[in-house]
C-alpha atoms as a PDB file:
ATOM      1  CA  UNK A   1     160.810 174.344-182.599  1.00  0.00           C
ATOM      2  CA  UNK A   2     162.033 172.886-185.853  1.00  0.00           C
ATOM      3  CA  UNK A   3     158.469 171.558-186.680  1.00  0.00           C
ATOM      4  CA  UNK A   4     156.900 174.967-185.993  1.00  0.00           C
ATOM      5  CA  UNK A   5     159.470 177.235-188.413  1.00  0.00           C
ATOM      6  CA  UNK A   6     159.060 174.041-190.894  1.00  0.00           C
ATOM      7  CA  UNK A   7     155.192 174.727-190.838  1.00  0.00           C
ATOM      8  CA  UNK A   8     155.069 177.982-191.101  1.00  0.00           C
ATOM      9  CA  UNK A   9     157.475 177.961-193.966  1.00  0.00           C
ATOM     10  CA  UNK A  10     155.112 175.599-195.407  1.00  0.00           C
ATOM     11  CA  UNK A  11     152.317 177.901-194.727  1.00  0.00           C
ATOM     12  CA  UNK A  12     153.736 181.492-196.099  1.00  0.00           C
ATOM     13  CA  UNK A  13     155.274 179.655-199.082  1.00  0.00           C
ATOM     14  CA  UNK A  14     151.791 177.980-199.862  1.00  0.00           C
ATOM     15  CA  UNK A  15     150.389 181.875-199.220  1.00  0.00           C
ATOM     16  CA  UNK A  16     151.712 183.231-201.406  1.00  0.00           C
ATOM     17  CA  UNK A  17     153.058 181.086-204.424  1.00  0.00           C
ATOM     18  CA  UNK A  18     149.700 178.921-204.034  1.00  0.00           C
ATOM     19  CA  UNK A  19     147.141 181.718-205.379  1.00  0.00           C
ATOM     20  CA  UNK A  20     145.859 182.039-208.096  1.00  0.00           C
ATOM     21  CA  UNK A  21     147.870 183.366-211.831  1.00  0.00           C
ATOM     22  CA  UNK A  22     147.139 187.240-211.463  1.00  0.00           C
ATOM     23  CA  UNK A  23     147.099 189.006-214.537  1.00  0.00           C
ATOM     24  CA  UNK A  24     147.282 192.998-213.969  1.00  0.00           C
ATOM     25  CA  UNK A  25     144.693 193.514-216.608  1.00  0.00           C
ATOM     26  CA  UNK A  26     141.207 193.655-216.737  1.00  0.00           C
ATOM     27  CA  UNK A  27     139.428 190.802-218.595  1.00  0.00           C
ATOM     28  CA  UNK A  28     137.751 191.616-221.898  1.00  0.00           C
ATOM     29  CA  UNK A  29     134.477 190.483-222.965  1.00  0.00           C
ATOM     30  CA  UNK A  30     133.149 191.470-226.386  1.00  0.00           C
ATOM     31  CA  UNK A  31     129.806 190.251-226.967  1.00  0.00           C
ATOM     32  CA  UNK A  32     129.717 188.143-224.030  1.00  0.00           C
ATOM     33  CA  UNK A  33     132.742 186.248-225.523  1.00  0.00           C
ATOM     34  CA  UNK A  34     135.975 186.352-223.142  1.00  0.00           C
ATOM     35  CA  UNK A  35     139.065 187.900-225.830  1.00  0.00           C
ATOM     36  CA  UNK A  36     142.424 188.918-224.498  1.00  0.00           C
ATOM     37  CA  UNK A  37     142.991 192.665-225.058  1.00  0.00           C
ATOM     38  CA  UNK A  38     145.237 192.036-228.683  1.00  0.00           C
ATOM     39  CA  UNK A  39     142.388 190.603-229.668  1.00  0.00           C
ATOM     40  CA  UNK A  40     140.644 193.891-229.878  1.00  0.00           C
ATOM     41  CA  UNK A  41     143.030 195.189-232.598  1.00  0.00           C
ATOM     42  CA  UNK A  42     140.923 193.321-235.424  1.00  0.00           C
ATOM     43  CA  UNK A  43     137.987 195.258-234.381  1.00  0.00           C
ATOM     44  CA  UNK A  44     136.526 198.939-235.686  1.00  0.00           C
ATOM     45  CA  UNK A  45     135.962 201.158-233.447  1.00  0.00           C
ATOM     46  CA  UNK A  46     132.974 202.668-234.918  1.00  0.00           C
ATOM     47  CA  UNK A  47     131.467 199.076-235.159  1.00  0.00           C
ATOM     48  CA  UNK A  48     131.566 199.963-230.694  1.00  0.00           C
ATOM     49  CA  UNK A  49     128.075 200.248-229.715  1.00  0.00           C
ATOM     50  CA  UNK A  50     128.680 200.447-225.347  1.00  0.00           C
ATOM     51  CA  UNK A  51     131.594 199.979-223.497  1.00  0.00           C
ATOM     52  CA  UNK A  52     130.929 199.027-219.673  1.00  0.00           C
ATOM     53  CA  UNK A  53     133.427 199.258-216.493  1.00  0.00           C
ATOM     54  CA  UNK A  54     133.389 196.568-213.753  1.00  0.00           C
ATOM     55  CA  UNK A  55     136.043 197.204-211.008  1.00  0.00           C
ATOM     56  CA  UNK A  56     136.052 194.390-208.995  1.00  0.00           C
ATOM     57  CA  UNK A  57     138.893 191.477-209.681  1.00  0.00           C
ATOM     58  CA  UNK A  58     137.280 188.774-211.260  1.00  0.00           C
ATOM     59  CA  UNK A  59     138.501 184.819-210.959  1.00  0.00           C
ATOM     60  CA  UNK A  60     137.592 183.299-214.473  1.00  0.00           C
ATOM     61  CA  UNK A  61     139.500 179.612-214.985  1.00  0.00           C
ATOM     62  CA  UNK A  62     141.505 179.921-212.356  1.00  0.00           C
ATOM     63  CA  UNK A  63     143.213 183.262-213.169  1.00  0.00           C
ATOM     64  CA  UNK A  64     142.348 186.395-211.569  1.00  0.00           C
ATOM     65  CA  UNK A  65     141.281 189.673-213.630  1.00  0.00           C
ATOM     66  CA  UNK A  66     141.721 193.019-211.992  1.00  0.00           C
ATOM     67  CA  UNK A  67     137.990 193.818-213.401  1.00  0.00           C
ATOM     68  CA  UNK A  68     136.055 193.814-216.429  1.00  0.00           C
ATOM     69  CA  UNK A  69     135.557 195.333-219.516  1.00  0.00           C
ATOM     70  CA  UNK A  70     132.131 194.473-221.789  1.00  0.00           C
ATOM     71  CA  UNK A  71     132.168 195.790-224.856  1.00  0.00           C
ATOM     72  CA  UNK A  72     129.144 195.370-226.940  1.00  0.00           C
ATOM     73  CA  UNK A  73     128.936 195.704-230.689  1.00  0.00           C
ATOM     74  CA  UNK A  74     126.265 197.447-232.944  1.00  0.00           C
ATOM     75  CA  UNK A  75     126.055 194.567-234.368  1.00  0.00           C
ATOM     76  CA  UNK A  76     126.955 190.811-232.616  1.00  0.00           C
ATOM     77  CA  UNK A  77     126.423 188.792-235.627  1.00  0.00           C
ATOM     78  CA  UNK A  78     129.023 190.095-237.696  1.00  0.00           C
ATOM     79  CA  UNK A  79     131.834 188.512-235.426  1.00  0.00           C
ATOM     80  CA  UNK A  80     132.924 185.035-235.405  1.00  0.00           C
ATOM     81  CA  UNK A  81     135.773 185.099-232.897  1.00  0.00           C
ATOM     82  CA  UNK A  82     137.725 181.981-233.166  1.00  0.00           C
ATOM     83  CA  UNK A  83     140.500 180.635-231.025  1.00  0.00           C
ATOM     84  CA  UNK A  84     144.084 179.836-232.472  1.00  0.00           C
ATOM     85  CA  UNK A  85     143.456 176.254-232.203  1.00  0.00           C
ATOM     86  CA  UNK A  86     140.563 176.358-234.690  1.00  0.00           C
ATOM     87  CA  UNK A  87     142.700 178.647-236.497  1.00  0.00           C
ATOM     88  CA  UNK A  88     145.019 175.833-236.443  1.00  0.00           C
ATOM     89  CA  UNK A  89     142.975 172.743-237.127  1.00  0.00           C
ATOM     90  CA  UNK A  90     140.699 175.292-239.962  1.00  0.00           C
ATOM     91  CA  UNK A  91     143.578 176.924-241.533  1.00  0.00           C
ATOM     92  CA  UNK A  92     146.476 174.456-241.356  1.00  0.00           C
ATOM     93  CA  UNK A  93     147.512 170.567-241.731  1.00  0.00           C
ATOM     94  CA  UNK A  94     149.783 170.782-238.479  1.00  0.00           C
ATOM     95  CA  UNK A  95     149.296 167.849-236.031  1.00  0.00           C
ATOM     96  CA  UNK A  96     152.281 168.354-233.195  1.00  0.00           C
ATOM     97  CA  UNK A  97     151.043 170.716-230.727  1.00  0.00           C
ATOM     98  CA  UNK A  98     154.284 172.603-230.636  1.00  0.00           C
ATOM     99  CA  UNK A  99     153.617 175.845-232.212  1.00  0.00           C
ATOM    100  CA  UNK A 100     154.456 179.448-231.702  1.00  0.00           C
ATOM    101  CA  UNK A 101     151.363 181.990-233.315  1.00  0.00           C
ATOM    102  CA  UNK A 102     151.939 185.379-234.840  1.00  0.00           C
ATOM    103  CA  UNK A 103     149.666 187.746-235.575  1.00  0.00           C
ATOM    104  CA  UNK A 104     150.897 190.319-238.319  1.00  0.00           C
ATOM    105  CA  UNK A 105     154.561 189.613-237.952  1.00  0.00           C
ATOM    106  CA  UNK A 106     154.114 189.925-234.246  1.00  0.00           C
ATOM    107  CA  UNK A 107     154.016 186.765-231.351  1.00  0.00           C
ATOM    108  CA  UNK A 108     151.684 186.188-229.265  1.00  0.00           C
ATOM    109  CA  UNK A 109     153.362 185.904-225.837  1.00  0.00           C
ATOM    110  CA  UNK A 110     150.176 186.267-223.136  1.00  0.00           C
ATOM    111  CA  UNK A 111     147.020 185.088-222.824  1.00  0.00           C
ATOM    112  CA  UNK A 112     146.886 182.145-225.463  1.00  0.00           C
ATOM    113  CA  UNK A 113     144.426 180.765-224.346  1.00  0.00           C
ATOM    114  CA  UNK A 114     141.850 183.602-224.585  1.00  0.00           C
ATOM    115  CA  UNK A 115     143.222 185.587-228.335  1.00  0.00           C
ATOM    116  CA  UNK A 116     140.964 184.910-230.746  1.00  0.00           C
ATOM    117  CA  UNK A 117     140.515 186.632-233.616  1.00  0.00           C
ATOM    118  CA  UNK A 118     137.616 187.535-235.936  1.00  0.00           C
ATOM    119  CA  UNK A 119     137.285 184.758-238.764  1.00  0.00           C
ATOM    120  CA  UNK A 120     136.787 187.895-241.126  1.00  0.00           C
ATOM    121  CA  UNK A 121     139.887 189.621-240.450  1.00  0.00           C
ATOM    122  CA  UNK A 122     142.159 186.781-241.508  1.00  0.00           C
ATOM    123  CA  UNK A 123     143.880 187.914-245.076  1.00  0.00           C
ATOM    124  CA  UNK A 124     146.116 184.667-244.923  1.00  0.00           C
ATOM    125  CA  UNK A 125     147.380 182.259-242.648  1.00  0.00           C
ATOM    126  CA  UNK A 126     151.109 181.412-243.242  1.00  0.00           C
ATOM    127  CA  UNK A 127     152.961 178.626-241.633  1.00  0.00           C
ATOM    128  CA  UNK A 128     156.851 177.716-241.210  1.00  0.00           C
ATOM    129  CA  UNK A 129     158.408 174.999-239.942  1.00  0.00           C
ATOM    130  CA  UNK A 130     161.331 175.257-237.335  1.00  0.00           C
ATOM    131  CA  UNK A 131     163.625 172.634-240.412  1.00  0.00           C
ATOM    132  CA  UNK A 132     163.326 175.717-242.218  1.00  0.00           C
ATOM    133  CA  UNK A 133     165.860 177.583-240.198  1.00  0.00           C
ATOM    134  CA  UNK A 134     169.296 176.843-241.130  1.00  0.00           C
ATOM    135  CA  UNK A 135     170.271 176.804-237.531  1.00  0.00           C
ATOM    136  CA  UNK A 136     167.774 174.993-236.210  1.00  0.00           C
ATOM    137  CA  UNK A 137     167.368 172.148-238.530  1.00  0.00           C
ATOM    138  CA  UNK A 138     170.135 169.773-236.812  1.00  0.00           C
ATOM    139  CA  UNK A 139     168.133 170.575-233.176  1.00  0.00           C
ATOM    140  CA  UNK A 140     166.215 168.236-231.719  1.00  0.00           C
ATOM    141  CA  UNK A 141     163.839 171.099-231.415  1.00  0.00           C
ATOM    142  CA  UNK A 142     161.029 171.054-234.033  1.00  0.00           C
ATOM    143  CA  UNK A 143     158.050 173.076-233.784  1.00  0.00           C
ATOM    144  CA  UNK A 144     156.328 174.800-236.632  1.00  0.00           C
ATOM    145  CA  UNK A 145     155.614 178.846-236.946  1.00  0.00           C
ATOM    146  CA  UNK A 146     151.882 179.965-237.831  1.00  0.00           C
ATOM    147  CA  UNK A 147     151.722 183.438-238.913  1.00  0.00           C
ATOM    148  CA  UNK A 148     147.804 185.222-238.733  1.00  0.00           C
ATOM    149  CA  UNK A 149     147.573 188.045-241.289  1.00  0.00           C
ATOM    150  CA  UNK A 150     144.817 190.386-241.004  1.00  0.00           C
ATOM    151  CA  UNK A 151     143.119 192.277-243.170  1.00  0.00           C
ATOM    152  CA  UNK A 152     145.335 195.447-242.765  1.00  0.00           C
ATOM    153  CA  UNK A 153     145.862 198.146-245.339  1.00  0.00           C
ATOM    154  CA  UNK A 154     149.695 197.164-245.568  1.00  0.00           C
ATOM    155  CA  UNK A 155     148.692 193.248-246.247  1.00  0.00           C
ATOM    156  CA  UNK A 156     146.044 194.154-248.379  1.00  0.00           C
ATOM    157  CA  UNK A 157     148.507 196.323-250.246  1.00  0.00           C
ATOM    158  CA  UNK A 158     151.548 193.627-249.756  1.00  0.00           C
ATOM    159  CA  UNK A 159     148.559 190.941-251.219  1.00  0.00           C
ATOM    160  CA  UNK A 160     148.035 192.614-254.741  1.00  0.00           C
ATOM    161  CA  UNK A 161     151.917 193.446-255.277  1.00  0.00           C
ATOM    162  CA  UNK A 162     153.808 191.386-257.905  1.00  0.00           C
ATOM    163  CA  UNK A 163     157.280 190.789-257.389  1.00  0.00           C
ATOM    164  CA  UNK A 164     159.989 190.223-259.900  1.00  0.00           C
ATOM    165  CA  UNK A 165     163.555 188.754-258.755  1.00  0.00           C
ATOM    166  CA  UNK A 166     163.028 190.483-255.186  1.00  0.00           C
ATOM    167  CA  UNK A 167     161.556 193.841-257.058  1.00  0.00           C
ATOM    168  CA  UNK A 168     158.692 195.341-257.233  1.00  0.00           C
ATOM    169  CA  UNK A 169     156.782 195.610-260.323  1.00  0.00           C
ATOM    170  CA  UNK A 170     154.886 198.297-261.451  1.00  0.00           C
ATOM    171  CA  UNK A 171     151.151 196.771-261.397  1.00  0.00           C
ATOM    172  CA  UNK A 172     148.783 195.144-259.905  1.00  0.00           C
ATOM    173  CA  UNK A 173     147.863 191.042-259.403  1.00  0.00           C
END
């Protein structure tokens, strides 16, 4: 009796916690290129030639999408979608893989693996180290901070400010 309850533990717990990651969103293709949904931020909407609906859950590495969502762009070229590793190994010197990514001011907490942004969009990429945090610098934790800005009218405006003792000036860079 034992062996039978032991099994079927076994057998529900494998059920259910043995599936595949579900993600309650629909994966994003744009251009043919799988992009997490924050990706999509970078891009104008006008640049939107067709945007097409597939319902049924998709399985793409392992992870299962509840559909599909192609978008297609007037005009494919002018994207180069690039993953935060080449962001990394393009934009920075950082080695350790230990690194937390920001976009804007903003982390990244989902899909990692699939945000990419468009290599045109990128205004600056800034990076911090954990040593620079007073409270963290006697922790054993070290990891270093990568922050993505984009080519937003508030960085573009932030960009061409000049600052004097913490004020702004009056003028432009």
């Amino acid at each position: 009796m034992k062996f039978i309850l032991t099994v079927s533990i076994l057998f529900f717990t494998t059920l259910f916690f043995g599936q595949n990651d579900k993600i309650e969103q629909p994966a994003m293709f744009f251009d043919s290129k799988l992009v997490s949904s924050a990706s999509m931020q970078s891009i104008d909407p006008n640049e939107i030639e067709s945007v097409n609906v597939i319902k049924k859950d998709t399985i793409i590495n392992g992870i299962l999408y509840r559909g599909q969502i192609n978008i297609t762009s007037k005009n494919p070229k002018k994207y180069d979608f690039i993953s935060l590793e080449q962001i990394k190994s393009e934009f920075t010197k950082i080695k350790s893989n230990d690194v937390i990514y920001m976009v804007n001011g903003a982390f990244i907490k989902d899909n990692i693996d699939t945000f990419k942004l468009d290599r045109n969009y990128i205004l600056e990429v800034e990076v911090t180290n954990s040593e620079a945090f007073y409270n963290l610098r006697k922790s054993d934790a070290k990891f270093d901070i990568i922050n993505i800005l984009g080519k937003t009218k508030e960085n573009l405006e932030n960009k061409n400010k000049i600052l004097i003792r913490g004020h702004e000036a009056i003028g432009v860079k």
